[in-house]
PDB file of N, CA and C in Angstrom:
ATOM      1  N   UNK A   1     -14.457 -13.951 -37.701  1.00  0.00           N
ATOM      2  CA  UNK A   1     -14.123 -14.292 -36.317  1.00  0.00           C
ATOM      3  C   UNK A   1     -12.790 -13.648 -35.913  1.00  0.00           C
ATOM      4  N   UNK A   2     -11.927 -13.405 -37.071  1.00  0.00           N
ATOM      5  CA  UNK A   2     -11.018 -12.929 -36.604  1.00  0.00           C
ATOM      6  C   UNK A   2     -10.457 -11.254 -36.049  1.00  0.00           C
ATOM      7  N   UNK A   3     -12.013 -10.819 -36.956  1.00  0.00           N
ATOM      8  CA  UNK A   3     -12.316  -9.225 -36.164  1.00  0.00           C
ATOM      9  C   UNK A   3     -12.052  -9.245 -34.886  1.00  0.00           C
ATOM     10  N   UNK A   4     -12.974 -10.555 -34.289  1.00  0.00           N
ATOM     11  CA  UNK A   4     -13.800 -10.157 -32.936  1.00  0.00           C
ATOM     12  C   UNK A   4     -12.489 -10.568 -31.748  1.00  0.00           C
ATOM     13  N   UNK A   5     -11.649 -11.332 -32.276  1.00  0.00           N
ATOM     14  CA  UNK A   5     -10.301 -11.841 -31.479  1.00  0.00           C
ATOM     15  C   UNK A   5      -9.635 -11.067 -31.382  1.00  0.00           C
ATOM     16  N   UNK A   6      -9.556 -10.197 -32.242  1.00  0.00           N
ATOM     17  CA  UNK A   6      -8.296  -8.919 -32.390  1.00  0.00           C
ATOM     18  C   UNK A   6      -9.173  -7.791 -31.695  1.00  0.00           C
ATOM     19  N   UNK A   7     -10.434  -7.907 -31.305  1.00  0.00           N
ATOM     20  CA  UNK A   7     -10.813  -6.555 -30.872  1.00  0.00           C
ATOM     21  C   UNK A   7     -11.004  -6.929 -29.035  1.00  0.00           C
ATOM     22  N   UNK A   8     -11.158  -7.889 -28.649  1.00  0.00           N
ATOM     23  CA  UNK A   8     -11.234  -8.788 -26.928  1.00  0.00           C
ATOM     24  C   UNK A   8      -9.546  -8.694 -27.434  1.00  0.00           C
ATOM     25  N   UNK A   9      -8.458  -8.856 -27.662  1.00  0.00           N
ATOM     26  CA  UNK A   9      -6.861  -8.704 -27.331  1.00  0.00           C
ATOM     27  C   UNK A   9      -6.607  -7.353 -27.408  1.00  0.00           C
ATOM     28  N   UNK A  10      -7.481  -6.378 -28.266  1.00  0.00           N
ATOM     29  CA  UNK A  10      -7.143  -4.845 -27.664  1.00  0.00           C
ATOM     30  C   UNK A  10      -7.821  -4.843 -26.690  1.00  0.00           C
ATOM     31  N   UNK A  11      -8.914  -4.639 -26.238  1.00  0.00           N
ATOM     32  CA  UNK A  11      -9.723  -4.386 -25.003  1.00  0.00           C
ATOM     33  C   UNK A  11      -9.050  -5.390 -23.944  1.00  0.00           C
ATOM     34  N   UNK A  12      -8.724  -6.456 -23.881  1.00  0.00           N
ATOM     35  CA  UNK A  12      -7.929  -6.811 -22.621  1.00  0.00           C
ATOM     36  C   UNK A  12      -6.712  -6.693 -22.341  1.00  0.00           C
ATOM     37  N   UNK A  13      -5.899  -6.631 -23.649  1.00  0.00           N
ATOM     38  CA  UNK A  13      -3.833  -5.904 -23.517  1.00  0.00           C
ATOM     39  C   UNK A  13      -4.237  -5.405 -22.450  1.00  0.00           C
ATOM     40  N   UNK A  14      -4.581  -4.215 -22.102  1.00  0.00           N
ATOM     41  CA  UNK A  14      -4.210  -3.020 -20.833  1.00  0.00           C
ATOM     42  C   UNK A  14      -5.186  -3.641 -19.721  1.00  0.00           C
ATOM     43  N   UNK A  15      -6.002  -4.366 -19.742  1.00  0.00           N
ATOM     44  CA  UNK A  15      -7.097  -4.188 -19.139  1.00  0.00           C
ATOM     45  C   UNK A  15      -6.146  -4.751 -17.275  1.00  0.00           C
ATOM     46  N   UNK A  16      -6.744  -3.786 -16.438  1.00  0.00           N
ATOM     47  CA  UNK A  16      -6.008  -4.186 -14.803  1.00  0.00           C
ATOM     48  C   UNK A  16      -6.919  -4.746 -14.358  1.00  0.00           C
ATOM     49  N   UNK A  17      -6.996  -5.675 -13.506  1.00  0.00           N
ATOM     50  CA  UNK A  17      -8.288  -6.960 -13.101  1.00  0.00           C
ATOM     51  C   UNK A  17      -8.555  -6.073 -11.961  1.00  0.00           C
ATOM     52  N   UNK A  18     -10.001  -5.726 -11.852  1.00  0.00           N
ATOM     53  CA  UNK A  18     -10.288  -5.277 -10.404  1.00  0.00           C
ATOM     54  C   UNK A  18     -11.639  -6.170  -9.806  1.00  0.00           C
ATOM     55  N   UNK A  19     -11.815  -5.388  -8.783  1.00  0.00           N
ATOM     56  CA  UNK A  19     -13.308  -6.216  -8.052  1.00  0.00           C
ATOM     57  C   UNK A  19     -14.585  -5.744  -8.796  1.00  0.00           C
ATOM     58  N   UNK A  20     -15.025  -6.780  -9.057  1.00  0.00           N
ATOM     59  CA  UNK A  20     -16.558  -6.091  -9.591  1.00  0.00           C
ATOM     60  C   UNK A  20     -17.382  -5.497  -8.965  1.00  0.00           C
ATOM     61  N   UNK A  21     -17.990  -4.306  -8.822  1.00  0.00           N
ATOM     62  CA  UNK A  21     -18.810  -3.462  -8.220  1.00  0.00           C
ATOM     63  C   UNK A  21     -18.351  -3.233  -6.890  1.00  0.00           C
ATOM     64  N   UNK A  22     -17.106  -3.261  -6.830  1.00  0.00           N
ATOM     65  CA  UNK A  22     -16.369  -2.325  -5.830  1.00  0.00           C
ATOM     66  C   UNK A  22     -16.889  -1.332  -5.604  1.00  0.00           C
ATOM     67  N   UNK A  23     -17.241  -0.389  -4.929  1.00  0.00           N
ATOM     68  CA  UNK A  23     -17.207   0.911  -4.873  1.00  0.00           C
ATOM     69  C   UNK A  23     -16.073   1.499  -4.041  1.00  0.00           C
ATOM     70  N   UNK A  24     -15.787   0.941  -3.279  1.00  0.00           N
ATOM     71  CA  UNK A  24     -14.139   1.874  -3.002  1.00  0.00           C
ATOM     72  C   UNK A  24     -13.152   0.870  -2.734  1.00  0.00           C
ATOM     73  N   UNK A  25     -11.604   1.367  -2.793  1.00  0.00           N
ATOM     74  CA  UNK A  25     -10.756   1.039  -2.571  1.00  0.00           C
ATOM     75  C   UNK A  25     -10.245   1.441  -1.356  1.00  0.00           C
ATOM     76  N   UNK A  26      -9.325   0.382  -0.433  1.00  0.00           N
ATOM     77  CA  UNK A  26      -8.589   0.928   1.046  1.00  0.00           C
ATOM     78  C   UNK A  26      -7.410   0.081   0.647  1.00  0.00           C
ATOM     79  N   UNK A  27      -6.700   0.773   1.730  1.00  0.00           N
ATOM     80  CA  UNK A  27      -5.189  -0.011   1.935  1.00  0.00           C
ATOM     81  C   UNK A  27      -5.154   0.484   3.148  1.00  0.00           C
ATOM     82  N   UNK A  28      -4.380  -0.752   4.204  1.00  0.00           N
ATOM     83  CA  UNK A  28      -3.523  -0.472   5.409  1.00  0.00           C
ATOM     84  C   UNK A  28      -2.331  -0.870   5.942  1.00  0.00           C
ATOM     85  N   UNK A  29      -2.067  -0.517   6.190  1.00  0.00           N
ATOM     86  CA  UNK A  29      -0.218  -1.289   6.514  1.00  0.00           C
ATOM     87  C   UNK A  29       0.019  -1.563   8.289  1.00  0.00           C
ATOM     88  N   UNK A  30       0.272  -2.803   8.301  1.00  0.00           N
ATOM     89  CA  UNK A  30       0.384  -3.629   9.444  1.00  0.00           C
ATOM     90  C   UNK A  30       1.546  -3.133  10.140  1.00  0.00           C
ATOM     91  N   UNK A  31       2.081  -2.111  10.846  1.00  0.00           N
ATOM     92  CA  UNK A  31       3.163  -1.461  11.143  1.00  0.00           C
ATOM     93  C   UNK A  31       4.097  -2.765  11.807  1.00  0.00           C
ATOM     94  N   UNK A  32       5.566  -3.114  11.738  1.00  0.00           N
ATOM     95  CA  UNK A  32       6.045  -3.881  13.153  1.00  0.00           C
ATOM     96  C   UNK A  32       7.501  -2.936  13.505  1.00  0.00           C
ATOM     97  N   UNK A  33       7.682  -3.032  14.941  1.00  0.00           N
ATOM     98  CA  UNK A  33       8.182  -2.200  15.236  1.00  0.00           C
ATOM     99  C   UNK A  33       9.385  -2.916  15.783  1.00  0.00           C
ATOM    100  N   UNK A  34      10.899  -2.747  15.850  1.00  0.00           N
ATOM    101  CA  UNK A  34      11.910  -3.539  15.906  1.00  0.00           C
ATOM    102  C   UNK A  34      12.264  -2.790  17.405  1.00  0.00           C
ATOM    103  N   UNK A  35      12.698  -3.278  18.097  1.00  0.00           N
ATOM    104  CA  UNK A  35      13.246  -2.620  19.811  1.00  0.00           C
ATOM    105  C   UNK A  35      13.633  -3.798  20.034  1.00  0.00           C
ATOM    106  N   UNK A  36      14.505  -3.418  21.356  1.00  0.00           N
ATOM    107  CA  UNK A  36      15.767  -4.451  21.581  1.00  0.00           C
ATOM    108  C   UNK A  36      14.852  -5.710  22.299  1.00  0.00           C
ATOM    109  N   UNK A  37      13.770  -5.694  22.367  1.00  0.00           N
ATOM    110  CA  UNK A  37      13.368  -6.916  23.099  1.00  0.00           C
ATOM    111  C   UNK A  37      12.760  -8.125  22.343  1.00  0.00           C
ATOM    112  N   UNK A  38      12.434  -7.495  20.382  1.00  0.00           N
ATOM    113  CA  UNK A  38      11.602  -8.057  19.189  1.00  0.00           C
ATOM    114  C   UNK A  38      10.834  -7.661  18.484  1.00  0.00           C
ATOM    115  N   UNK A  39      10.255  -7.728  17.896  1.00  0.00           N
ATOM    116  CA  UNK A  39       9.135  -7.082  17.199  1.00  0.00           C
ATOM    117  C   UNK A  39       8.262  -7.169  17.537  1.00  0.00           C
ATOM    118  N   UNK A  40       7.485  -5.742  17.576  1.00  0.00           N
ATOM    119  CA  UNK A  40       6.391  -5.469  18.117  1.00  0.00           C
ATOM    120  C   UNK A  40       5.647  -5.070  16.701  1.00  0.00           C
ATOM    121  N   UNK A  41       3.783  -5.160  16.802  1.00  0.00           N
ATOM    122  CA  UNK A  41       2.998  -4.666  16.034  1.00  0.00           C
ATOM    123  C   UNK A  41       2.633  -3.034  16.448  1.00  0.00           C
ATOM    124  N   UNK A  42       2.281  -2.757  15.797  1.00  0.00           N
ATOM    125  CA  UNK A  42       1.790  -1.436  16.281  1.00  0.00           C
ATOM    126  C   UNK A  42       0.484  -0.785  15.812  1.00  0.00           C
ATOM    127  N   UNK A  43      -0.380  -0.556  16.706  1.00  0.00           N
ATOM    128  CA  UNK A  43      -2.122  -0.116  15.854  1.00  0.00           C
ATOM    129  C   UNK A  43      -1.959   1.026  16.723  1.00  0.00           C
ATOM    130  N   UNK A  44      -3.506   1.204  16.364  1.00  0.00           N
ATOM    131  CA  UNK A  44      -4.081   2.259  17.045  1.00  0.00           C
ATOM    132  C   UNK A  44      -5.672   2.143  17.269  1.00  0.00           C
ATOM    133  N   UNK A  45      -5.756   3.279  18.416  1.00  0.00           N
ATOM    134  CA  UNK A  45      -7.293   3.260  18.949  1.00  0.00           C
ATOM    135  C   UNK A  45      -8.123   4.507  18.181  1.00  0.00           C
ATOM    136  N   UNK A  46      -8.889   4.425  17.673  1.00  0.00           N
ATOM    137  CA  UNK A  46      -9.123   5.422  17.364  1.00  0.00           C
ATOM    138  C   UNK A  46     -10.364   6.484  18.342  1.00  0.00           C
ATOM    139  N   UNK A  47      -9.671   7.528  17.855  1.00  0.00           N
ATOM    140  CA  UNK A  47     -10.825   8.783  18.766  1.00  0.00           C
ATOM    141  C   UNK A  47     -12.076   8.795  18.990  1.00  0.00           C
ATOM    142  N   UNK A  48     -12.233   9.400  19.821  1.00  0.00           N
ATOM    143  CA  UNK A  48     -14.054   9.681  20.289  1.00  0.00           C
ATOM    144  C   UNK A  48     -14.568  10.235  18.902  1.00  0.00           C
ATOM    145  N   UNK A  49     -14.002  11.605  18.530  1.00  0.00           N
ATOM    146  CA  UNK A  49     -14.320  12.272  17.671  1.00  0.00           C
ATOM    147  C   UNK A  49     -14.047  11.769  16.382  1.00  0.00           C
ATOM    148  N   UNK A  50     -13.917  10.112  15.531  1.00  0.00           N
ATOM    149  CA  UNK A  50     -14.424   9.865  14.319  1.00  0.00           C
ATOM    150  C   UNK A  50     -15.261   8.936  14.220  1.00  0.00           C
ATOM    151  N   UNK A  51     -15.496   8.316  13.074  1.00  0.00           N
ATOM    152  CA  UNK A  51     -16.051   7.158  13.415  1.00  0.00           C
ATOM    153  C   UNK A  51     -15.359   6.074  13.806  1.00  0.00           C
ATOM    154  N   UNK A  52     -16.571   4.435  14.518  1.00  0.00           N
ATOM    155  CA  UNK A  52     -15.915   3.206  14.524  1.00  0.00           C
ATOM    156  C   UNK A  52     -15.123   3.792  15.824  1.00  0.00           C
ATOM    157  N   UNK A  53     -15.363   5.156  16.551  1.00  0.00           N
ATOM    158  CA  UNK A  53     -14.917   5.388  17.615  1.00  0.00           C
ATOM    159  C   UNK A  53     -14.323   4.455  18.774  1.00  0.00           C
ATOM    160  N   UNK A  54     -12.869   4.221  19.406  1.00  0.00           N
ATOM    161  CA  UNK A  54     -12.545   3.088  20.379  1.00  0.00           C
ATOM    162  C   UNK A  54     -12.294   1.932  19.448  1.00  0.00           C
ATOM    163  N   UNK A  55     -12.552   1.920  18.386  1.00  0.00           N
ATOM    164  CA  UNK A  55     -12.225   0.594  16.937  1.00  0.00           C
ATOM    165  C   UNK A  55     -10.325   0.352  17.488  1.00  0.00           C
ATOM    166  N   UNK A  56      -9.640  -0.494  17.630  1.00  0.00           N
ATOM    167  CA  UNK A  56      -8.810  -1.017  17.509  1.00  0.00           C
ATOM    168  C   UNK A  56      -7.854  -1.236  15.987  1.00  0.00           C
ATOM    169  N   UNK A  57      -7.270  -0.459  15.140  1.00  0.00           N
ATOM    170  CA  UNK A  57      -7.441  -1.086  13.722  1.00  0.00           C
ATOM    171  C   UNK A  57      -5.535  -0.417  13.839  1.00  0.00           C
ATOM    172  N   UNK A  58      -5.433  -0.708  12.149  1.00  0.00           N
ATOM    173  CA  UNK A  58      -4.153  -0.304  11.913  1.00  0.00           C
ATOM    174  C   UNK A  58      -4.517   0.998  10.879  1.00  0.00           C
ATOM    175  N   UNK A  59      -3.458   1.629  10.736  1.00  0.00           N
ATOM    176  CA  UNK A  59      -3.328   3.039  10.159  1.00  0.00           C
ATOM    177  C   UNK A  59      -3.730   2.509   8.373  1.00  0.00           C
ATOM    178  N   UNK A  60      -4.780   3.489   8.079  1.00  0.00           N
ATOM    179  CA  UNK A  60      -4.929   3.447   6.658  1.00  0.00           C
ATOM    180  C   UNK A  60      -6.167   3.967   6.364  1.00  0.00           C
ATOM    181  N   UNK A  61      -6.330   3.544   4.947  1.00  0.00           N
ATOM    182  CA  UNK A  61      -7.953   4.773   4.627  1.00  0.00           C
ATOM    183  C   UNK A  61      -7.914   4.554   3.128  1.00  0.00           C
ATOM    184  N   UNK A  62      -9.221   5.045   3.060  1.00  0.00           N
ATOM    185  CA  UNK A  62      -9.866   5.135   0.979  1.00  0.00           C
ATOM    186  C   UNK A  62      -8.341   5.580  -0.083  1.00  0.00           C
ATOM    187  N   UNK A  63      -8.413   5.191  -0.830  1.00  0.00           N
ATOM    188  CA  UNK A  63      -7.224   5.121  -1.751  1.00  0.00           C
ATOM    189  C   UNK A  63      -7.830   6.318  -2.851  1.00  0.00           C
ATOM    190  N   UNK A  64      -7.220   7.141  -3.581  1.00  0.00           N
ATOM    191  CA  UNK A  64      -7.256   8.461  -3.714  1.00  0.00           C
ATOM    192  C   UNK A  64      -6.776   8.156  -5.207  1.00  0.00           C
ATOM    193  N   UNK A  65      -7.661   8.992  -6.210  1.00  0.00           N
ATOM    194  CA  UNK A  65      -7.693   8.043  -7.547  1.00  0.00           C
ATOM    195  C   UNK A  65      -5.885   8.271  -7.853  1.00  0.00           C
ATOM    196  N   UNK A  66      -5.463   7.137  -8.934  1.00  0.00           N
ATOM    197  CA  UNK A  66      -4.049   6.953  -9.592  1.00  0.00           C
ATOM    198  C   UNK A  66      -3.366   6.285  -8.330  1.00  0.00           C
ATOM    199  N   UNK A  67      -3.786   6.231  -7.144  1.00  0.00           N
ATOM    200  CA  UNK A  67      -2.777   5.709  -5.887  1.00  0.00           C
ATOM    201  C   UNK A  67      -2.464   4.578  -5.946  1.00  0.00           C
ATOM    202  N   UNK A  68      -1.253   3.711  -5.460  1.00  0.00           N
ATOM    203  CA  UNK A  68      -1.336   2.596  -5.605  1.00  0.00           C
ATOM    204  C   UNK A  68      -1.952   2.232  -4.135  1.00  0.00           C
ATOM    205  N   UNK A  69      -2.008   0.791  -3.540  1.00  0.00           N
ATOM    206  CA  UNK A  69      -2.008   0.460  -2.030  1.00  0.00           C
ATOM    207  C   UNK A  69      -1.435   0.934  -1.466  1.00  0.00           C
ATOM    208  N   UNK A  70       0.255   0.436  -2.022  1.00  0.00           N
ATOM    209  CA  UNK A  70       1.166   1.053  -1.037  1.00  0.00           C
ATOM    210  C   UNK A  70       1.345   2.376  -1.108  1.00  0.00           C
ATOM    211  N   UNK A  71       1.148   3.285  -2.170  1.00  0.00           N
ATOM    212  CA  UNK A  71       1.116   4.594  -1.439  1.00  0.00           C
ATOM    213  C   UNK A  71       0.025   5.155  -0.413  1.00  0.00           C
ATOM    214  N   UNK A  72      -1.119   5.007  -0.542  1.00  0.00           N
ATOM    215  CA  UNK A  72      -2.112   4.680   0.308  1.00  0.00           C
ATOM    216  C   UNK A  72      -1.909   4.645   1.961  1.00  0.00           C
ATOM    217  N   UNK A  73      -1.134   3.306   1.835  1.00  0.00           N
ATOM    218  CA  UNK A  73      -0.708   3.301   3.179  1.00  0.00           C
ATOM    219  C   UNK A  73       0.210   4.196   3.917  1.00  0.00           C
ATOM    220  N   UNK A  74       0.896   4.215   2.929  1.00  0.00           N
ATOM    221  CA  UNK A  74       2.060   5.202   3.686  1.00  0.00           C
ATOM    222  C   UNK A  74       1.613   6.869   3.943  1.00  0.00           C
ATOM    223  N   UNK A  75       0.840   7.429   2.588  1.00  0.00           N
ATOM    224  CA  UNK A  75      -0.052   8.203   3.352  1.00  0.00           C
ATOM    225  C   UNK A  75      -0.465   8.260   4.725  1.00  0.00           C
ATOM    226  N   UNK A  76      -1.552   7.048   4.636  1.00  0.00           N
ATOM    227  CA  UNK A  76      -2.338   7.224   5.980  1.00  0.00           C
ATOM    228  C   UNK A  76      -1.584   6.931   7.092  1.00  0.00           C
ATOM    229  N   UNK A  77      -0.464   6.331   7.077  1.00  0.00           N
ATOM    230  CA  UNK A  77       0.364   5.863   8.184  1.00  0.00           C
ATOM    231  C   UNK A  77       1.016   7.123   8.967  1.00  0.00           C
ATOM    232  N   UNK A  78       1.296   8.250   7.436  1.00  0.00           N
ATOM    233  CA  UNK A  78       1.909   9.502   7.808  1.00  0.00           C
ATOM    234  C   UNK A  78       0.939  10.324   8.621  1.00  0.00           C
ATOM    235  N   UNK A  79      -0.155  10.457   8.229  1.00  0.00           N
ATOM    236  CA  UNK A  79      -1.167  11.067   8.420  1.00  0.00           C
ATOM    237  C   UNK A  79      -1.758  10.729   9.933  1.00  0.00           C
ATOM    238  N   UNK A  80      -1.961   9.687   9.910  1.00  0.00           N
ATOM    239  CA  UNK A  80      -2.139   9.317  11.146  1.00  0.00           C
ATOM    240  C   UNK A  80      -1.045   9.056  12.148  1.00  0.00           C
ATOM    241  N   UNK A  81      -0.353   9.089  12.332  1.00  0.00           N
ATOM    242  CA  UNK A  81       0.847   8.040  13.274  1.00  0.00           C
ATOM    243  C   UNK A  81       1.978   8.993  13.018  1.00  0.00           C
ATOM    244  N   UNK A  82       1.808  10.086  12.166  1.00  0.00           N
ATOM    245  CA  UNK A  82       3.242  10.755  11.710  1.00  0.00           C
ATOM    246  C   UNK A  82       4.319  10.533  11.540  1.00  0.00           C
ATOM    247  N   UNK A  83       4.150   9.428  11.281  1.00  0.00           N
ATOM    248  CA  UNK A  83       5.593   8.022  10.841  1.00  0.00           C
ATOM    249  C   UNK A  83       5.820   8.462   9.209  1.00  0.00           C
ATOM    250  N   UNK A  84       7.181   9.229   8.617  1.00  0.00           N
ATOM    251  CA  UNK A  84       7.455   9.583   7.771  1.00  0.00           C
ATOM    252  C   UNK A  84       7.819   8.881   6.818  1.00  0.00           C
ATOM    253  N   UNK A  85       7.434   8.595   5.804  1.00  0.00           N
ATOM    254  CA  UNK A  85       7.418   7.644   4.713  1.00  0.00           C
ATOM    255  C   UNK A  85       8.784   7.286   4.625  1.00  0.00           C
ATOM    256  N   UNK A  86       9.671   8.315   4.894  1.00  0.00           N
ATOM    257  CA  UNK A  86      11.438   7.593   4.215  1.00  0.00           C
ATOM    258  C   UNK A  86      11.287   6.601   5.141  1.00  0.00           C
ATOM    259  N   UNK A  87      10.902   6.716   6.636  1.00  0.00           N
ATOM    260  CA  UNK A  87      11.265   6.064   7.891  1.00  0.00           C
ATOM    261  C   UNK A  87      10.571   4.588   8.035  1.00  0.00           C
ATOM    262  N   UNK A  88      10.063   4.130   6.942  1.00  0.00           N
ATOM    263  CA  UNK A  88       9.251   2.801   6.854  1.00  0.00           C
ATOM    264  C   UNK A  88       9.632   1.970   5.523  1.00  0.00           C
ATOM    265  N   UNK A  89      10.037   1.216   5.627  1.00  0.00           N
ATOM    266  CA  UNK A  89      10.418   0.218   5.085  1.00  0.00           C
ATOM    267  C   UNK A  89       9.408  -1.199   4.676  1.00  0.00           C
ATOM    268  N   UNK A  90       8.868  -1.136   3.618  1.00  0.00           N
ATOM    269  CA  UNK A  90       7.837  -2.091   3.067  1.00  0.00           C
ATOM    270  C   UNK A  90       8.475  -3.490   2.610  1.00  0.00           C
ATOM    271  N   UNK A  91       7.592  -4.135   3.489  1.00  0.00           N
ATOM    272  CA  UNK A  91       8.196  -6.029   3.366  1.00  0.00           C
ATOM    273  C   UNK A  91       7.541  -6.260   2.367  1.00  0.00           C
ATOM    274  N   UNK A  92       6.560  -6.469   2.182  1.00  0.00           N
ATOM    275  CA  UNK A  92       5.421  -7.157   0.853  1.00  0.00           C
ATOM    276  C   UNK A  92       4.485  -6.309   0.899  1.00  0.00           C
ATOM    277  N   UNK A  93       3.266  -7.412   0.242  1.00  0.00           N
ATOM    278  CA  UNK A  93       2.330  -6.640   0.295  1.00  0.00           C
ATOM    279  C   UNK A  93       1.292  -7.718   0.642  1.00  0.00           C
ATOM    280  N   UNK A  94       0.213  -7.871   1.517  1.00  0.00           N
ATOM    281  CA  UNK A  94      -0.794  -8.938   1.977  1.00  0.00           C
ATOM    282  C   UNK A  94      -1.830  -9.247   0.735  1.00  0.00           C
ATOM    283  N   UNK A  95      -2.722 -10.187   0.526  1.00  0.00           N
ATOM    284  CA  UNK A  95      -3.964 -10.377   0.191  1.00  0.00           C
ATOM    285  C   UNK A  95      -4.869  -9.225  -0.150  1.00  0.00           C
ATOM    286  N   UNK A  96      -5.921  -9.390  -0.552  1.00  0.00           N
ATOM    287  CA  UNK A  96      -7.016  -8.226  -0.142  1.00  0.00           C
ATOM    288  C   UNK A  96      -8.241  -9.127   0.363  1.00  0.00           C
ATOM    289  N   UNK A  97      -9.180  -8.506   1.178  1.00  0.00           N
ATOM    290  CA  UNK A  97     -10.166  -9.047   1.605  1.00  0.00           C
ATOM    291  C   UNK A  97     -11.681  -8.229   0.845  1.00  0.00           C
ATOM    292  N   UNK A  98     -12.653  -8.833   0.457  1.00  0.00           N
ATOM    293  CA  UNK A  98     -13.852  -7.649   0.293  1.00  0.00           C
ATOM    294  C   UNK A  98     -14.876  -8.194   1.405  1.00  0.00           C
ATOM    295  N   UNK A  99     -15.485  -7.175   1.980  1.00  0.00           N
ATOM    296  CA  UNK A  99     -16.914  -7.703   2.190  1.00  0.00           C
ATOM    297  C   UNK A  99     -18.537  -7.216   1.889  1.00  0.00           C
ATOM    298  N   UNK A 100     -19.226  -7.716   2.083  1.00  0.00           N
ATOM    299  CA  UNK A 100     -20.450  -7.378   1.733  1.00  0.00           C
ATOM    300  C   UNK A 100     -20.960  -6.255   1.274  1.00  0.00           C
ATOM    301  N   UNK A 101     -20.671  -5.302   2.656  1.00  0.00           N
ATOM    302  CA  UNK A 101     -20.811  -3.904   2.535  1.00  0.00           C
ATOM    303  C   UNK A 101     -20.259  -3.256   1.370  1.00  0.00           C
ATOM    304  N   UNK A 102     -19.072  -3.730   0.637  1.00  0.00           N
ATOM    305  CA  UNK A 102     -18.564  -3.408  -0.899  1.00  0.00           C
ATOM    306  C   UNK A 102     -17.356  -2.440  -0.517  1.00  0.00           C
TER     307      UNK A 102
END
């Protein structure tokens, strides 16, 4: 028995907990924007020309293998919104949600 204990404590030491039958990973980052009147949120609409076209959402997208979330986000934040990574400042980090679709 004591094989089988020592071989489940190697196989789980490293092991990182993920979602079961995930098939992809996203991250997005909830932008807020400081101006003299308070904080504001900040999204976006998105274009005719992608999908989920007129969608209302915040800046982000599929996570790109070795990425963490938060780089992820800041990617897509750059990418989209051209908000330069030095220029954003990360509070936490939220929950995750899954749904159905996987």
């Amino acid at each position: 028995m004591r094989e089988e204990l020592t071989n489940l404590c190697r196989f789980y030491g490293d092991h990182v907990p993920t979602l079961l039958e995930a098939r992809h990973e996203y991250a997005v980052l909830c932008p807020l924007v400081e101006r003299p009147d308070g904080l504001h949120l900040l999204f976006e609409v998105r274009s005719a020309g992608v999908s989920q076209s007129g969608e209302t959402c915040f800046p982000g997208g599929q996570m790109e293998p070795g990425e963490t979330p938060a780089d992820c986000a800041l990617r897509e934040t750059e990418e989209e919104l051209s908000i330069p990574r030095a220029e954003i400042r990360l509070l936490g980090q939220g929950d995750f949600i899954c749904n159905q679709r996987g």
